[in-house]
C-alpha atoms as a PDB file:
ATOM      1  CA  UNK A   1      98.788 106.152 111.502  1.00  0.00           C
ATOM      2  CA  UNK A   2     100.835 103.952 109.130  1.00  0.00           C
ATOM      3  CA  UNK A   3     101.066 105.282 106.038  1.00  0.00           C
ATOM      4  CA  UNK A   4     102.022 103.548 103.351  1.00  0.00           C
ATOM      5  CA  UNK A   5     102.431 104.646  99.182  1.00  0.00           C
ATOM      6  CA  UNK A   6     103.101 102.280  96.865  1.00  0.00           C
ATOM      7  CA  UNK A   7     102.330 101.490  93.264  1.00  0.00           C
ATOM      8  CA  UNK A   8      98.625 100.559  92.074  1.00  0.00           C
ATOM      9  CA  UNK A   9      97.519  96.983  91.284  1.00  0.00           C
ATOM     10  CA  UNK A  10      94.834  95.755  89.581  1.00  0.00           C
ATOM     11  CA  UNK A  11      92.857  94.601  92.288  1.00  0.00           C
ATOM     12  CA  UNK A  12      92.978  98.438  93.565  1.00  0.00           C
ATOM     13  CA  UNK A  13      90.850  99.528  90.605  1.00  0.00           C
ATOM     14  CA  UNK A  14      87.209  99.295  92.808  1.00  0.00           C
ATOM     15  CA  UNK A  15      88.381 101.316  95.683  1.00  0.00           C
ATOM     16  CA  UNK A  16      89.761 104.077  92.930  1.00  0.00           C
ATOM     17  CA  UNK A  17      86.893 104.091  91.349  1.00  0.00           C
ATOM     18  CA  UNK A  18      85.327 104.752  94.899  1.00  0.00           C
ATOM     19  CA  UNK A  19      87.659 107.504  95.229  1.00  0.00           C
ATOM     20  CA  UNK A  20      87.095 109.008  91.381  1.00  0.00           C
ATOM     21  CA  UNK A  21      83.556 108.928  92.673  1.00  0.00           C
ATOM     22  CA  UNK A  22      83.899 110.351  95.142  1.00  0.00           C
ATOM     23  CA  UNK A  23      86.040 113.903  93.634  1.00  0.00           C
ATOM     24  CA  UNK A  24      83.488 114.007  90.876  1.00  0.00           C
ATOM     25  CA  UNK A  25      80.931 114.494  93.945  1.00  0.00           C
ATOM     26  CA  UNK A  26      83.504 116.699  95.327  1.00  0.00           C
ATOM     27  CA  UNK A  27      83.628 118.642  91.937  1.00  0.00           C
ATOM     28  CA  UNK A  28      80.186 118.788  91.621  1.00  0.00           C
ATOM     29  CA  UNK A  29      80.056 116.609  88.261  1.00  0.00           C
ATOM     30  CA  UNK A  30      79.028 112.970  89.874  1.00  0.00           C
ATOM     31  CA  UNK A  31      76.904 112.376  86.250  1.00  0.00           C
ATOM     32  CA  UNK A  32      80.564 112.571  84.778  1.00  0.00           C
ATOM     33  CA  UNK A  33      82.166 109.176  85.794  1.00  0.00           C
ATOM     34  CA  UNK A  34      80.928 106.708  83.257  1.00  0.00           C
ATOM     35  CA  UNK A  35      84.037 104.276  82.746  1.00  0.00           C
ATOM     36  CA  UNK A  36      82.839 100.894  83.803  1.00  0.00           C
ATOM     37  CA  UNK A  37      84.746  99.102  86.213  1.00  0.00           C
ATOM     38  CA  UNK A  38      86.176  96.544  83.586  1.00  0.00           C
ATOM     39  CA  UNK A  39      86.835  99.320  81.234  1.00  0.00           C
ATOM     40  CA  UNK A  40      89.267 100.927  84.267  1.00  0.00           C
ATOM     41  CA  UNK A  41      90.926  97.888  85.158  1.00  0.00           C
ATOM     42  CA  UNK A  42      91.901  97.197  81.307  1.00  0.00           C
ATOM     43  CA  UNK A  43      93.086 100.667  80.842  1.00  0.00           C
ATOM     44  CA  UNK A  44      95.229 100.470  83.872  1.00  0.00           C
ATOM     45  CA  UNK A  45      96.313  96.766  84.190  1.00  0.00           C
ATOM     46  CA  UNK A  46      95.710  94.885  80.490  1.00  0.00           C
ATOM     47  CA  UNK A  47      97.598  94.618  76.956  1.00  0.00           C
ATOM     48  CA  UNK A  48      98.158  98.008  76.383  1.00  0.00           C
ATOM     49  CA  UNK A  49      97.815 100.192  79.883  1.00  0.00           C
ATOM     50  CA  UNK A  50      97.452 103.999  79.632  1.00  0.00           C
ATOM     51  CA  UNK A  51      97.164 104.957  83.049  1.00  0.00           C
ATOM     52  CA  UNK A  52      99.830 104.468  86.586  1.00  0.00           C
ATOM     53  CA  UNK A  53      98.853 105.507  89.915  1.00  0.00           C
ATOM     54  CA  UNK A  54     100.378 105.584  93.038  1.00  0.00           C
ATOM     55  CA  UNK A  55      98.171 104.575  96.246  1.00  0.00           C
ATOM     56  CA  UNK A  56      98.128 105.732  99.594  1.00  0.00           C
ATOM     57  CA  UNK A  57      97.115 103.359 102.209  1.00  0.00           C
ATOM     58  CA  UNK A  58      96.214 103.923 106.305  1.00  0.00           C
ATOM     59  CA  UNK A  59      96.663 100.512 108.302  1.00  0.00           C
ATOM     60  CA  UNK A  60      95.667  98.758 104.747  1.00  0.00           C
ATOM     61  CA  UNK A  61      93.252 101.319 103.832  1.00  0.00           C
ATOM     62  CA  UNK A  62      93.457 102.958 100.662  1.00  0.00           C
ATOM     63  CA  UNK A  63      92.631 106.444 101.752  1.00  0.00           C
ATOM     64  CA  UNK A  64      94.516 108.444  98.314  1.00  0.00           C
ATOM     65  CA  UNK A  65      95.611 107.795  94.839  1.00  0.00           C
ATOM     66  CA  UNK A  66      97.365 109.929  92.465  1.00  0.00           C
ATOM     67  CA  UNK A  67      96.660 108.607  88.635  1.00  0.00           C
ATOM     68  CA  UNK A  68      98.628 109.992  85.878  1.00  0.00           C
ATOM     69  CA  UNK A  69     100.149 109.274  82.027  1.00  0.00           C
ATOM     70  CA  UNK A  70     102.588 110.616  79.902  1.00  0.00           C
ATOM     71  CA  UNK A  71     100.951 113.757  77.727  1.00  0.00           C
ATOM     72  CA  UNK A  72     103.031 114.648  74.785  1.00  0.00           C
ATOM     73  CA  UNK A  73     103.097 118.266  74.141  1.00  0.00           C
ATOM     74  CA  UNK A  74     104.526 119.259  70.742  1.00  0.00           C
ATOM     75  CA  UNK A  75     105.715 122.599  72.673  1.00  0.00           C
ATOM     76  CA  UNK A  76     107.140 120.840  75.249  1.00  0.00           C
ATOM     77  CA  UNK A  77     107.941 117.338  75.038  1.00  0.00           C
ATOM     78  CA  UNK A  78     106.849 114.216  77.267  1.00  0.00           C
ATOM     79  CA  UNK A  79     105.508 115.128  80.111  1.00  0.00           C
ATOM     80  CA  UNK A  80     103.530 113.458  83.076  1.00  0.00           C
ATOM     81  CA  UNK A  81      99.936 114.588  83.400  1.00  0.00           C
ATOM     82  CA  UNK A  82      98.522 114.039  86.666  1.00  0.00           C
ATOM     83  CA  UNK A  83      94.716 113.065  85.688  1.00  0.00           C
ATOM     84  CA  UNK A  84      93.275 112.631  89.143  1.00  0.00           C
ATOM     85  CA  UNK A  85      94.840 113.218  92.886  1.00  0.00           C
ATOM     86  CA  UNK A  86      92.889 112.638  96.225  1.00  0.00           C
ATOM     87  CA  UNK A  87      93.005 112.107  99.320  1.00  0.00           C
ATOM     88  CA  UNK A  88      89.786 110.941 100.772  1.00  0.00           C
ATOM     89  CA  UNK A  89      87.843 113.717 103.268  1.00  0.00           C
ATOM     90  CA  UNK A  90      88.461 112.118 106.658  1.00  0.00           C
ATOM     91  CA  UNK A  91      92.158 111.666 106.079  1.00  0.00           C
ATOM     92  CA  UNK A  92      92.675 115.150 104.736  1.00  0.00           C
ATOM     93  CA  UNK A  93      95.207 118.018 106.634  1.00  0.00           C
ATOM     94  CA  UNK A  94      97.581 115.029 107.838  1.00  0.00           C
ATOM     95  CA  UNK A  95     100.009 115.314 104.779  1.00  0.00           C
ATOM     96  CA  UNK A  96      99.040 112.469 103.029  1.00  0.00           C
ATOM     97  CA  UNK A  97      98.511 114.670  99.928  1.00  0.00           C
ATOM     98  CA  UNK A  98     101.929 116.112 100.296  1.00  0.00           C
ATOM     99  CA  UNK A  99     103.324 112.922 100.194  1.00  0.00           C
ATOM    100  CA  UNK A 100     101.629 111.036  97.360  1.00  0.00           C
ATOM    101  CA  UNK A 101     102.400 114.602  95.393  1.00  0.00           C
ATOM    102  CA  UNK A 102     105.587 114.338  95.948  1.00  0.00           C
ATOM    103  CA  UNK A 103     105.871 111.106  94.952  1.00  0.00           C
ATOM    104  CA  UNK A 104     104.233 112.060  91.194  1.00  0.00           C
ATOM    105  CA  UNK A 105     107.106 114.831  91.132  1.00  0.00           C
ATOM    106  CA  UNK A 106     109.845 112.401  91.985  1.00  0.00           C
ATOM    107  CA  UNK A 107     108.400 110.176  89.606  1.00  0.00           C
ATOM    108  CA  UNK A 108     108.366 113.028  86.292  1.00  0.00           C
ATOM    109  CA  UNK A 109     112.046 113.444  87.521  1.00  0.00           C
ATOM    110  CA  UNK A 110     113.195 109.712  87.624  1.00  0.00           C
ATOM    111  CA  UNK A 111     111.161 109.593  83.894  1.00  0.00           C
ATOM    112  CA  UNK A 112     112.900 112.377  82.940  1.00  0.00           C
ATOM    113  CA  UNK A 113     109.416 114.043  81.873  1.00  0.00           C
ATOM    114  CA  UNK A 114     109.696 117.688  81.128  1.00  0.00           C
ATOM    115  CA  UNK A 115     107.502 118.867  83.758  1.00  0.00           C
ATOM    116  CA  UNK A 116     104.260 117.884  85.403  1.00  0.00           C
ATOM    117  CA  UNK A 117     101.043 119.256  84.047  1.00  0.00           C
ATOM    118  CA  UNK A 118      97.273 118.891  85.598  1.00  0.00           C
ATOM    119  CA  UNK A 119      94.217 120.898  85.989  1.00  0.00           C
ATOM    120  CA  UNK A 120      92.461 122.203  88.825  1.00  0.00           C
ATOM    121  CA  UNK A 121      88.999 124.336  88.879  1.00  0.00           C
ATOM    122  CA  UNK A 122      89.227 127.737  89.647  1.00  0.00           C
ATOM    123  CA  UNK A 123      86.485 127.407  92.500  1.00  0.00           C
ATOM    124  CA  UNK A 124      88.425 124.712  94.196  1.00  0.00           C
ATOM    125  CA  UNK A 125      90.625 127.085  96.647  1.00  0.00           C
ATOM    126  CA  UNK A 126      91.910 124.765  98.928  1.00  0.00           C
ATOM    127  CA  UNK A 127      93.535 122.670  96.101  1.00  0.00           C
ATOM    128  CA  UNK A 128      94.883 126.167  94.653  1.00  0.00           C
ATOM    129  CA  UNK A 129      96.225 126.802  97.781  1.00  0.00           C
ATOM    130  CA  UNK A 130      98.156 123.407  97.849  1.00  0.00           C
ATOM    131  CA  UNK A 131      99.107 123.642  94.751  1.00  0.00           C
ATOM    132  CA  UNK A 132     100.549 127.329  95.249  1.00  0.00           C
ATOM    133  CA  UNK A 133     102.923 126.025  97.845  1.00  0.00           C
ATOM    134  CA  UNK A 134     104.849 124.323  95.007  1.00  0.00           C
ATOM    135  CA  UNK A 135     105.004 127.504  93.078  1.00  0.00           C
ATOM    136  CA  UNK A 136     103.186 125.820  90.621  1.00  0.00           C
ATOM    137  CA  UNK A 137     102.024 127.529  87.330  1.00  0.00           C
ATOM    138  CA  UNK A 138      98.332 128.222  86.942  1.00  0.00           C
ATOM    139  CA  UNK A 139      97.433 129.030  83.602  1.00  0.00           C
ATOM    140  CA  UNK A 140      94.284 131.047  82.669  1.00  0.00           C
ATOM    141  CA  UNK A 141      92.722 131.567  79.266  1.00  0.00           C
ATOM    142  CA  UNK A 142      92.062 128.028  77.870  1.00  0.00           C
ATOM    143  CA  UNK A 143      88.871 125.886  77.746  1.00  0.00           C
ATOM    144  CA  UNK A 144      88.559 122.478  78.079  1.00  0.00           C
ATOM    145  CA  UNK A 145      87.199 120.818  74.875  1.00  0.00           C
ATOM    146  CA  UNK A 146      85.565 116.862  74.557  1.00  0.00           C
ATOM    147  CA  UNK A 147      83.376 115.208  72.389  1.00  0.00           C
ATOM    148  CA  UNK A 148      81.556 112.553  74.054  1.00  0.00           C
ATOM    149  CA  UNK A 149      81.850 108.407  72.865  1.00  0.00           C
ATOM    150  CA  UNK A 150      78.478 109.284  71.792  1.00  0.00           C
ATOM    151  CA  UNK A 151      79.065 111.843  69.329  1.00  0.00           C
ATOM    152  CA  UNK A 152      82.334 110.070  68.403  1.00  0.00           C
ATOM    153  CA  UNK A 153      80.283 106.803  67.788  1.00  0.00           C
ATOM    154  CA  UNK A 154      78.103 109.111  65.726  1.00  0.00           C
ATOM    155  CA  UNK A 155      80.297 110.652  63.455  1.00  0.00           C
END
């Protein structure tokens, strides 16, 4: 297997959007995904980007991402949210994840980010169980809140 992780370009942003797919399938919420290609690309790659990822590629082959952005906390400072992180089914248990993980980490400490903050759902047990192997802090007792463009549009 040659593995390769490297930074994101635009011309990655269909086969991420694949992937994104593909975990809102995995997270039961397909209906979810409703950025348009063209609206991805310009949020990752145009005048003002909001959004980095790191890719992970198999013989050319992009098999993972790992998209994040700098949160500011008033708490707690800057710090790097990891929005989405996948590795696609038939490439997952050979430590691809690890390794693109790590790289987000090494990349909150080269930004000097204070800490590393993302969400997981409590029904998803193997990503707990990942995620528990860092030690990492899972926080009960909040709920996620959105308004949708629509009822933004309609205020």
């Amino acid at each position: 297997m040659n593995l390769n992780i490297r930074t994101a370009k635009a011309i990655d942003c269909p086969r991420i959007l694949e992937l994104i797919n593909e975990l809102a399938v995995y997270e039961r919420a397909p209906q979810e995904v409703t950025v348009t290609l063209d609206h991805f690309t310009e949020a990752g790659f145009g005048k003002n980007p909001v959004w980095k990822a790191f890719v992970a590629e198999v013989d050319g082959t992009i098999v993972g991402f790992a998209l994040y952005y700098t949160r500011y906390s008033t708490w707690k400072g800057s710090r790097l949210y990891l929005e989405d992180f996948i590795v696609t089914e038939e490439f997952r248990g050979k430590g691809i994840g690890k390794i693109l993980f790590e790289k987000v980490i090494v990349e909150a400490k080269n930004g000097n980010f204070n800490g590393m903050v993302w969400q997981v759902l409590d029904w998803n047990a193997p990503a707990i169980n990942f995620y528990n192997k860092y030690s990492a802090y899972l926080e009960s007792g909040w709920l996620n809140a959105a308004l949708s463009t629509d009822q933004v549009k309609a205020f």
